[in-house]
N, C-alpha and C. Protein backbone atom coordinates (compact mmCIF):
# COMPACT_ATOMS: atom_id res chain seq x y z
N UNK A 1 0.27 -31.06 -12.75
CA UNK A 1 -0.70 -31.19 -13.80
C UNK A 1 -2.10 -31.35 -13.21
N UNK A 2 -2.44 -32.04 -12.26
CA UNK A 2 -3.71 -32.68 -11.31
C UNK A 2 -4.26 -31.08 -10.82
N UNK A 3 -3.39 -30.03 -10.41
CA UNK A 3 -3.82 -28.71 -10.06
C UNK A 3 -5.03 -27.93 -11.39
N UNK A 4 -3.41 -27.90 -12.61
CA UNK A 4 -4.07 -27.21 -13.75
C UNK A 4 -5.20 -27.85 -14.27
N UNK A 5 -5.09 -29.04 -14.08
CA UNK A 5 -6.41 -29.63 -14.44
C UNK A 5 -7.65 -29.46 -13.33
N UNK A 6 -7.83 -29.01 -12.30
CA UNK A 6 -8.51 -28.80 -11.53
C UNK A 6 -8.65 -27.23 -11.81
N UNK A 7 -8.34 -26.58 -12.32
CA UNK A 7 -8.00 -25.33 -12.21
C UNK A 7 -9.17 -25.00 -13.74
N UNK A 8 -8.45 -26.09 -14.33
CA UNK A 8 -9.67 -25.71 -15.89
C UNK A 8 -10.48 -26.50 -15.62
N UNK A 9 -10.99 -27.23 -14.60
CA UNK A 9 -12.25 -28.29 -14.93
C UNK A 9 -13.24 -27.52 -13.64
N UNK A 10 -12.50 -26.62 -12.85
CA UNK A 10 -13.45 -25.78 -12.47
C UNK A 10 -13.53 -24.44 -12.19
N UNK A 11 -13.07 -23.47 -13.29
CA UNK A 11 -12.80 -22.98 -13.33
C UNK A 11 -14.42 -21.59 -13.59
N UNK A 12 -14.21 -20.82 -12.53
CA UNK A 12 -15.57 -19.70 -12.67
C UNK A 12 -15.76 -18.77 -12.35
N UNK A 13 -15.64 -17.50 -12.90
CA UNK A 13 -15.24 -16.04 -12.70
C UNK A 13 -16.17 -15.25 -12.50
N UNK A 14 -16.68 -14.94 -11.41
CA UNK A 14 -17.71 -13.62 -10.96
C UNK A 14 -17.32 -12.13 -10.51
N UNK A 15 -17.84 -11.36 -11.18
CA UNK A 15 -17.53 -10.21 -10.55
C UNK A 15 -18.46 -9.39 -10.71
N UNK A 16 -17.89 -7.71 -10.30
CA UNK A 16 -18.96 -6.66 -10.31
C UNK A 16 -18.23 -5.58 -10.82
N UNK A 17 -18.78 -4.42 -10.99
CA UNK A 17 -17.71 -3.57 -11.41
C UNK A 17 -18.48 -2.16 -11.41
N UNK A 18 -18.30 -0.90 -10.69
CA UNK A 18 -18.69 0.68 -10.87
C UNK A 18 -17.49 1.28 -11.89
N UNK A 19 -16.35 0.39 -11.57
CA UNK A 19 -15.39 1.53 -12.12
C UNK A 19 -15.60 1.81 -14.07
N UNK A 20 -15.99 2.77 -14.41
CA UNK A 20 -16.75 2.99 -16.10
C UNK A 20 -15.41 2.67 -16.81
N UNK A 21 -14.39 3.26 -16.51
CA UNK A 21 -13.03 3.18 -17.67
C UNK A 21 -13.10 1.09 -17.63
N UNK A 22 -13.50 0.30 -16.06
CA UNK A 22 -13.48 -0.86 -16.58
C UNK A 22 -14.24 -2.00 -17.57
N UNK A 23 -15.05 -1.31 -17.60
CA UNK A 23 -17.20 -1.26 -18.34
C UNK A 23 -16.54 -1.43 -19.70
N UNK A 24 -15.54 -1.00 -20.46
CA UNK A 24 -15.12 -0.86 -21.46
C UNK A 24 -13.60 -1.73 -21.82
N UNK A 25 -13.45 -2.42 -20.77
CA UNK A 25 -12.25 -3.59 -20.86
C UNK A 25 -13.33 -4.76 -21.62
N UNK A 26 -12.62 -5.71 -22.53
CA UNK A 26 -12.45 -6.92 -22.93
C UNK A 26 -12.60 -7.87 -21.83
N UNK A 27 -13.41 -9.10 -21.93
CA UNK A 27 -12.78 -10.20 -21.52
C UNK A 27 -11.14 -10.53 -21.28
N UNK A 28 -10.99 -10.55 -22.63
CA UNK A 28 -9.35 -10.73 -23.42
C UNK A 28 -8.56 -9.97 -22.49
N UNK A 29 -9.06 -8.68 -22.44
CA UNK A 29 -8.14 -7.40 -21.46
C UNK A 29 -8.50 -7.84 -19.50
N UNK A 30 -9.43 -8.36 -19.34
CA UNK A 30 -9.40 -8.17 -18.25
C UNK A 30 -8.89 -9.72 -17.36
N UNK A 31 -8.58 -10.54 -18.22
CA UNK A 31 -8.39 -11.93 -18.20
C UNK A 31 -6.82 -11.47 -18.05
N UNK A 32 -6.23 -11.03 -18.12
CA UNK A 32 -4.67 -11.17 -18.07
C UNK A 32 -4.43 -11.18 -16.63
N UNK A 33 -3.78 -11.90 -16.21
CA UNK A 33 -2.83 -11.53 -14.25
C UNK A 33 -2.89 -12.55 -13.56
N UNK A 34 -3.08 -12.91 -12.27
CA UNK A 34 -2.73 -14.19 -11.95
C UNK A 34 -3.77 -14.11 -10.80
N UNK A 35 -4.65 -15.40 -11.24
CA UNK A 35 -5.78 -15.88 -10.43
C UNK A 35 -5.81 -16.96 -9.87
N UNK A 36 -6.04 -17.27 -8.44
CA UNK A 36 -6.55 -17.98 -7.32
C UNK A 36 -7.39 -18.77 -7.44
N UNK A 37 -7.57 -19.79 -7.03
CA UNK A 37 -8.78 -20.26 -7.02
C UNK A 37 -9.55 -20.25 -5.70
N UNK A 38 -11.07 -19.77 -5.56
CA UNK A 38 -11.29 -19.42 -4.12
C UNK A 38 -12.15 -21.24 -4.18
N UNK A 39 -12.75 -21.72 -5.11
CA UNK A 39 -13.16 -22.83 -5.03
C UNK A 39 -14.33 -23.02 -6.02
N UNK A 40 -15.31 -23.65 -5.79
CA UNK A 40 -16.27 -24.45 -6.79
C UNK A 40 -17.78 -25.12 -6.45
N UNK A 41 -18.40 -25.21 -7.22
CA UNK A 41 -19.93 -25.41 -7.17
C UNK A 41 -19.93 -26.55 -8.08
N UNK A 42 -20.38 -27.74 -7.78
CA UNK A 42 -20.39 -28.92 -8.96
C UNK A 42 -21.51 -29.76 -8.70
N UNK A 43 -22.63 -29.66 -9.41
CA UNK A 43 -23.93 -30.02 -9.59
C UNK A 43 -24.89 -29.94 -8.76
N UNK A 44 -25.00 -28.06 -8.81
CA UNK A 44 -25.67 -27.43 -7.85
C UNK A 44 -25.48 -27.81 -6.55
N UNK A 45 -24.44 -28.73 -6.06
CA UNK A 45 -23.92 -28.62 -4.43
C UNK A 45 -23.38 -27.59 -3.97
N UNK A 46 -22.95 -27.74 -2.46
CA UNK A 46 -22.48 -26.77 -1.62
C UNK A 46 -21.23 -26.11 -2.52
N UNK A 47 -20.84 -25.01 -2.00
CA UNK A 47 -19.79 -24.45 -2.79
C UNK A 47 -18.77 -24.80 -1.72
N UNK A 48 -17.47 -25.52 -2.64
CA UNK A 48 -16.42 -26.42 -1.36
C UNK A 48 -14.81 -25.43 -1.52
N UNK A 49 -14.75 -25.09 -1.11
CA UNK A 49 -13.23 -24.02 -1.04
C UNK A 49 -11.98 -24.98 -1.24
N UNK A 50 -11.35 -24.14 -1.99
CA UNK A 50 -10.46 -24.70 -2.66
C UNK A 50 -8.99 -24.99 -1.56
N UNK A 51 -8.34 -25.56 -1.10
CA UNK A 51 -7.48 -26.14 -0.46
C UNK A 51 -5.72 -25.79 -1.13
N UNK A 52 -5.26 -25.10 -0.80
CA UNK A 52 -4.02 -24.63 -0.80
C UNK A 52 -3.10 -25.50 0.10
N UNK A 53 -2.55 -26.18 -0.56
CA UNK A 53 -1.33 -27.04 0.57
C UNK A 53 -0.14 -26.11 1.03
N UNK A 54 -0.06 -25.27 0.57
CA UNK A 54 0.82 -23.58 1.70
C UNK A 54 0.13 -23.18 2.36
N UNK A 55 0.31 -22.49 3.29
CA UNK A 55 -0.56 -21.71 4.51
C UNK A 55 -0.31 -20.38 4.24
N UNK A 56 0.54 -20.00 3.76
CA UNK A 56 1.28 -18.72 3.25
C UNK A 56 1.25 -18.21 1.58
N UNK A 57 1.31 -19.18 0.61
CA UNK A 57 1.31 -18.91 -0.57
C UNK A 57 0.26 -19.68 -1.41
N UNK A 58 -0.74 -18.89 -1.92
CA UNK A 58 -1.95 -19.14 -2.61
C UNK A 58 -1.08 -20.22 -4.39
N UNK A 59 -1.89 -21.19 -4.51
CA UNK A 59 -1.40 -21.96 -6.05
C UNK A 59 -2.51 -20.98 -6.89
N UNK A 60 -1.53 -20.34 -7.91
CA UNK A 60 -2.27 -19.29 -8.88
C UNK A 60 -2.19 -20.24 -10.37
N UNK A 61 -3.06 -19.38 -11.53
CA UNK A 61 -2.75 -19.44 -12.62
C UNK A 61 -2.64 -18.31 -13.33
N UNK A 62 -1.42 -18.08 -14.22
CA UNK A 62 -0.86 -16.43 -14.64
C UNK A 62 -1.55 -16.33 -15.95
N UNK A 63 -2.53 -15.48 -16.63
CA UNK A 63 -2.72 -15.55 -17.56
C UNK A 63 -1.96 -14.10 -18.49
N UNK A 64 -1.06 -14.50 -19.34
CA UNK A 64 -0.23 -13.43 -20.19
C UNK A 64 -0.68 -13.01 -21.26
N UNK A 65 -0.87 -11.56 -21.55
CA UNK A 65 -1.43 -10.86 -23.29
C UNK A 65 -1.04 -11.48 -24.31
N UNK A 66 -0.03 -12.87 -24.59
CA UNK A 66 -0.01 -13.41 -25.62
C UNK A 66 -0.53 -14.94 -25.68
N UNK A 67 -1.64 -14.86 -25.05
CA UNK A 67 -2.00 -16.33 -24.89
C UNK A 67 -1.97 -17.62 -24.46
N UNK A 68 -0.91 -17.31 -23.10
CA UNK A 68 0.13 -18.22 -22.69
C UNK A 68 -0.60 -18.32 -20.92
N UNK A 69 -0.78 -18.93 -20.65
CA UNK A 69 -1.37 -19.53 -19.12
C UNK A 69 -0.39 -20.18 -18.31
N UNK A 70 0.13 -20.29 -17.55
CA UNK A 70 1.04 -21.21 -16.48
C UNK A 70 0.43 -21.27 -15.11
N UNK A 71 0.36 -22.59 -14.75
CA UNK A 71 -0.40 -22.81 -13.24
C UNK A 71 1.52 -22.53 -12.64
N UNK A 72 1.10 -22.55 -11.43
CA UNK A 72 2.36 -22.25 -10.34
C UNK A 72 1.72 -22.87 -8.97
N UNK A 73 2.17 -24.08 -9.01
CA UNK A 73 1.67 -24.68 -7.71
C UNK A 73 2.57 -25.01 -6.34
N UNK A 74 2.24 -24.80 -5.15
CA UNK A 74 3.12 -24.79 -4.27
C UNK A 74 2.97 -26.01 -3.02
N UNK A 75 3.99 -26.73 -2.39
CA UNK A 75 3.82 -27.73 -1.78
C UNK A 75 3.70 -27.09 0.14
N UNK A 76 3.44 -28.58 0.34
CA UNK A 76 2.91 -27.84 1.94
C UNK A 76 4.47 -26.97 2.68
N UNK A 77 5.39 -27.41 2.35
CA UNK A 77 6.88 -26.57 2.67
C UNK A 77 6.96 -24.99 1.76
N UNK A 78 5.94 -24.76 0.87
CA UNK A 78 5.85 -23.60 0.36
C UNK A 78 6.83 -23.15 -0.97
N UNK A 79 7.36 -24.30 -1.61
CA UNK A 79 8.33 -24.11 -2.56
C UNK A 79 7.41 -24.62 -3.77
N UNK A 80 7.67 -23.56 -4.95
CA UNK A 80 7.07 -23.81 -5.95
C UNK A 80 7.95 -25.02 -6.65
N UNK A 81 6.67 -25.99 -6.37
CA UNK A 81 7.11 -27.86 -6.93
C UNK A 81 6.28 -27.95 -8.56
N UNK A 82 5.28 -27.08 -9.29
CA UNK A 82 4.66 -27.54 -10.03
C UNK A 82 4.66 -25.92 -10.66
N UNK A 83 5.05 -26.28 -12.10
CA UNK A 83 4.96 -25.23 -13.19
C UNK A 83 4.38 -25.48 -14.88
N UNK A 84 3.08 -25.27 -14.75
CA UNK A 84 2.52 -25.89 -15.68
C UNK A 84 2.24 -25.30 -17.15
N UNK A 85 2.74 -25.31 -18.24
CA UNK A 85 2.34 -24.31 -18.96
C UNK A 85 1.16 -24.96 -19.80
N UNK A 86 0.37 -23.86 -20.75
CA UNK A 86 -0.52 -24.10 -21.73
C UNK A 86 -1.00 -22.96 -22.29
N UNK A 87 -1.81 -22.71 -22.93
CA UNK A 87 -2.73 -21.31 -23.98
C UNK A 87 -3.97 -21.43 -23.57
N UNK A 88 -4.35 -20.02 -24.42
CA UNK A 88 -5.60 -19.88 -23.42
C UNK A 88 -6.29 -19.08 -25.02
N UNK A 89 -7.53 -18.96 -25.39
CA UNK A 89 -8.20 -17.89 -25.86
C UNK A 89 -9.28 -17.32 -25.43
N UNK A 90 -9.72 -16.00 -25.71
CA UNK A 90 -10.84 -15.75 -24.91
C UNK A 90 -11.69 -15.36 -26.39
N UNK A 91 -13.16 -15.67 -26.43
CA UNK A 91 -13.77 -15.48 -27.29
C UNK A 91 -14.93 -15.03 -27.28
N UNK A 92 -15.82 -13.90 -26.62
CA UNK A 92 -16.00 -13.08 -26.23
C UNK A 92 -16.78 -13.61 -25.06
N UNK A 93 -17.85 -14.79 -24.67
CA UNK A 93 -17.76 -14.83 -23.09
C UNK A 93 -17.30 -16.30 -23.11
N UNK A 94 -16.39 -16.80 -23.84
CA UNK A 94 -16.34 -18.29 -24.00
C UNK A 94 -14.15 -18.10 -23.66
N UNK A 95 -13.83 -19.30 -22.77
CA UNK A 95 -12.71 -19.25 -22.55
C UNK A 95 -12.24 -21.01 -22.77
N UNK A 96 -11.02 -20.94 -24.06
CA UNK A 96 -10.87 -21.74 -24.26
C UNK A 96 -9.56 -22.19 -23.60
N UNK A 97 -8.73 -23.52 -23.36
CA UNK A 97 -8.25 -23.67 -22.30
C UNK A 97 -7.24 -25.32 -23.02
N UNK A 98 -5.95 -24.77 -23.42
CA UNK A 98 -5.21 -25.89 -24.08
C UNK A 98 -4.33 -26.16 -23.64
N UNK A 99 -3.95 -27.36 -22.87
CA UNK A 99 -2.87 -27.46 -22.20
C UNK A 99 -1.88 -28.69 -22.81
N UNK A 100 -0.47 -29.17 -22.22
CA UNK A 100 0.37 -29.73 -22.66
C UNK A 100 0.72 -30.78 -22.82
N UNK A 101 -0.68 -32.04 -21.99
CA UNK A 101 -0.91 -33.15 -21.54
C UNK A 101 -1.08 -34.09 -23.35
N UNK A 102 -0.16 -35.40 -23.24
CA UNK A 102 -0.62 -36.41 -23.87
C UNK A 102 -1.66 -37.33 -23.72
N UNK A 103 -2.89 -37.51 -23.91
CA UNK A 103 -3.49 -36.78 -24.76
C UNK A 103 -4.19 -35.15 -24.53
N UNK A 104 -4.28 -34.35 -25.03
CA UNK A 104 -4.55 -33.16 -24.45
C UNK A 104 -6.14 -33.31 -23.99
N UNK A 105 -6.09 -32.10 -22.89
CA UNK A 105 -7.23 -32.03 -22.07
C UNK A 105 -7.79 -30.96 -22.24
N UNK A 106 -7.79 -30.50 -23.29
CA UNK A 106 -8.87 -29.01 -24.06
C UNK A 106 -9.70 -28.97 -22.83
N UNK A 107 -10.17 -27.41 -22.62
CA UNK A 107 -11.73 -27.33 -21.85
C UNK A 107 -11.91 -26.49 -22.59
N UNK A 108 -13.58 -25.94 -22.41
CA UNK A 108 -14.06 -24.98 -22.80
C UNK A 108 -14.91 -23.87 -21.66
N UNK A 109 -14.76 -22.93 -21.49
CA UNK A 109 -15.89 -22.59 -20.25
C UNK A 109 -16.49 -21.47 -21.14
N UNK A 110 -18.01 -21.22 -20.17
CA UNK A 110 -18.54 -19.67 -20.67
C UNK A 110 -17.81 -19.06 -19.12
N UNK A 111 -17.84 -17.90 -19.52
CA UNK A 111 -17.27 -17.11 -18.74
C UNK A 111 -18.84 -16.11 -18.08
N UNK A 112 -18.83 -16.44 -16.64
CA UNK A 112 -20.43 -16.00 -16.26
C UNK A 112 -20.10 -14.48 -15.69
N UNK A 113 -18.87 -14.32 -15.36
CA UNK A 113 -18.95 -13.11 -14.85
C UNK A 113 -17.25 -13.01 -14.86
N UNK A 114 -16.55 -11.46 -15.53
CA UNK A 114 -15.05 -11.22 -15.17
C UNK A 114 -14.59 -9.52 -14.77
N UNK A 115 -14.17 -9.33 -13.82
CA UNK A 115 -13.95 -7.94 -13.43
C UNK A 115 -12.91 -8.22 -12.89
N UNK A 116 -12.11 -6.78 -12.30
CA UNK A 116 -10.59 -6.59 -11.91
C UNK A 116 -10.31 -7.68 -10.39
N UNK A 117 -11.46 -8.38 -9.89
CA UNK A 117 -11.25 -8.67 -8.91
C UNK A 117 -11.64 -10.54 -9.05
N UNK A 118 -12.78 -10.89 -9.68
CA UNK A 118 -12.97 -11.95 -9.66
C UNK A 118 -13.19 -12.44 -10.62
N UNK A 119 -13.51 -13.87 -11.08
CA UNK A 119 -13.54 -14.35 -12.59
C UNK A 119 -14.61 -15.66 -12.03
N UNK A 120 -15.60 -16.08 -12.60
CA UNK A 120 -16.29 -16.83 -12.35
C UNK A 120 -16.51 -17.66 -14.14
N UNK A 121 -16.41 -18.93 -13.80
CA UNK A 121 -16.56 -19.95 -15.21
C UNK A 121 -17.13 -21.13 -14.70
N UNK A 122 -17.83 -21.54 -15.94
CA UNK A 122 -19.22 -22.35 -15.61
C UNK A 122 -18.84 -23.43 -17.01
N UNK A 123 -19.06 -24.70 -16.81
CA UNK A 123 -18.53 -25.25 -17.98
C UNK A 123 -19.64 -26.73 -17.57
N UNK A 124 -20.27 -27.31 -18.36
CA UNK A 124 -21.05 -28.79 -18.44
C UNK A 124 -20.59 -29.86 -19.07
N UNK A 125 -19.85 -30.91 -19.15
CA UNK A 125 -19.48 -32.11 -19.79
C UNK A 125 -19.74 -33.48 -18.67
N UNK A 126 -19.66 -34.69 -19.63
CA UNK A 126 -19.74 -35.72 -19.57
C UNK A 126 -19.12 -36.76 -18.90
N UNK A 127 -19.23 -37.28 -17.90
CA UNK A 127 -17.70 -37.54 -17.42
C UNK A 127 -17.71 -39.36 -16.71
N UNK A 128 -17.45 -40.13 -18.10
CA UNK A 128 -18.35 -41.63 -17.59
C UNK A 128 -19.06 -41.85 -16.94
N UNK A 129 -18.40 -42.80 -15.59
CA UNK A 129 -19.70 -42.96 -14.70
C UNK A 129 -20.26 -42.15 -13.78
N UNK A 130 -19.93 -40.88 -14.02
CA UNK A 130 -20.18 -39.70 -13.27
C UNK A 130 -21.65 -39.25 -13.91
N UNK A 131 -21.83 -39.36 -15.52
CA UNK A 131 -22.86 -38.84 -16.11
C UNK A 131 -22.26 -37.40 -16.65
N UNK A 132 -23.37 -36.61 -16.52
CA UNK A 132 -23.47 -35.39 -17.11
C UNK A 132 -23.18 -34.19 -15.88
N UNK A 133 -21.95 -33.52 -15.79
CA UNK A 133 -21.79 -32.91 -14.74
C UNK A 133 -21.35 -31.20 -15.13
N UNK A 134 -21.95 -30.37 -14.01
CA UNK A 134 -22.39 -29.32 -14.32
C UNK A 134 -21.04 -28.51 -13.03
N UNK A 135 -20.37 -27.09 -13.43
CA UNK A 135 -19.20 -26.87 -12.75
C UNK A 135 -19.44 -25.61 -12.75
N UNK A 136 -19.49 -24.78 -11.85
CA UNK A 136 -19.06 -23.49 -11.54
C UNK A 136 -17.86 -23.31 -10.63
N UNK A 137 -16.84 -22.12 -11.06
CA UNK A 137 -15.72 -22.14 -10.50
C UNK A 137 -15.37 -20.90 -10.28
N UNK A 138 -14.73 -20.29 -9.01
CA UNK A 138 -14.70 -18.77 -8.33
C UNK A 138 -13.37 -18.46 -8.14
N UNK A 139 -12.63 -17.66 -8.93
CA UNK A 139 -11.35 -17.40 -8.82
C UNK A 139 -11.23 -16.09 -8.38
N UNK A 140 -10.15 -15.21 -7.35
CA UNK A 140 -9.88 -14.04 -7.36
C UNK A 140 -8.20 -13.59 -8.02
N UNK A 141 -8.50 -11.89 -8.16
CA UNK A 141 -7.32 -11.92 -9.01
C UNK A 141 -6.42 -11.82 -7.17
N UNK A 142 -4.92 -12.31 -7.70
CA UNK A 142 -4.00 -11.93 -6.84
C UNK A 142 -2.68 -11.31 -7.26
N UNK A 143 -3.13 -10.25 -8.17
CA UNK A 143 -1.76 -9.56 -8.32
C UNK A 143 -2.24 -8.14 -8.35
């Protein structure tokens, strides 16, 4: 759960794109497959790379055409120990983010940039004695 929640609390999709047939994908459409996290930017600091406890197998999150998200997290022996499910909507650059936790941990992100390769999300909330904290997050696709 500590993953997926790291996964939506910094979660930020950049990309680029020549290919024209992709110029004409959806958010919605191009959001489906299973993304990495390469790491994160959190109140305009250094950008800190995200830490994989496998050496061999990247912890993804699968996003499916019916709305359905699952983190898949893997331990330092490389066996998938953590399977997280939740929903997802995309609303045209806004990605909403509902997961299974008592009490639930809704996020919301704008989505700053999404193409076949990377996904970049940028999201600002409140976070007690932390204050007001600001998140950019850099995922690549891996499938």
């Amino acid at each position: 759960m500590k993953k997926l929640l790291f996964f939506v609390a910094s979660i930020v999709l950049v990309g680029c794109s020549d290919d024209d047939s992709q110029d004409n994908q959806s958010n919605e459409e191009l959001i489906v497959g299973k993304w990495a996290t390469l790491g994160s930017v959190r109140n305009d600091g250094p950008f800190e790379e995200y830490e994989n406890d496998c050496p061999t197998q990247k912890n993804y999150n699968e996003f499916l055409s019916d709305g359905t998200i699952t983190y898949y997290g893997y331990n330092s022996e490389c066996e998938n120990v953590e399977v997280e499910p939740g929903t997802y909507e995309v609303d045209g650059d806004i990605l909403y983010l509902y997961d299974s936790f008592d009490p639930p941990l809704d996020r919301e992100f704008t989505i700053v940039s999404l193409d076949a390769e990377e996904l970049v999300l940028y999201r600002s909330f409140t976070d007690g004695s932390d204050g007001q904290i600001t998140e950019t997050v850099t995922l690549e696709r891996i499938d």
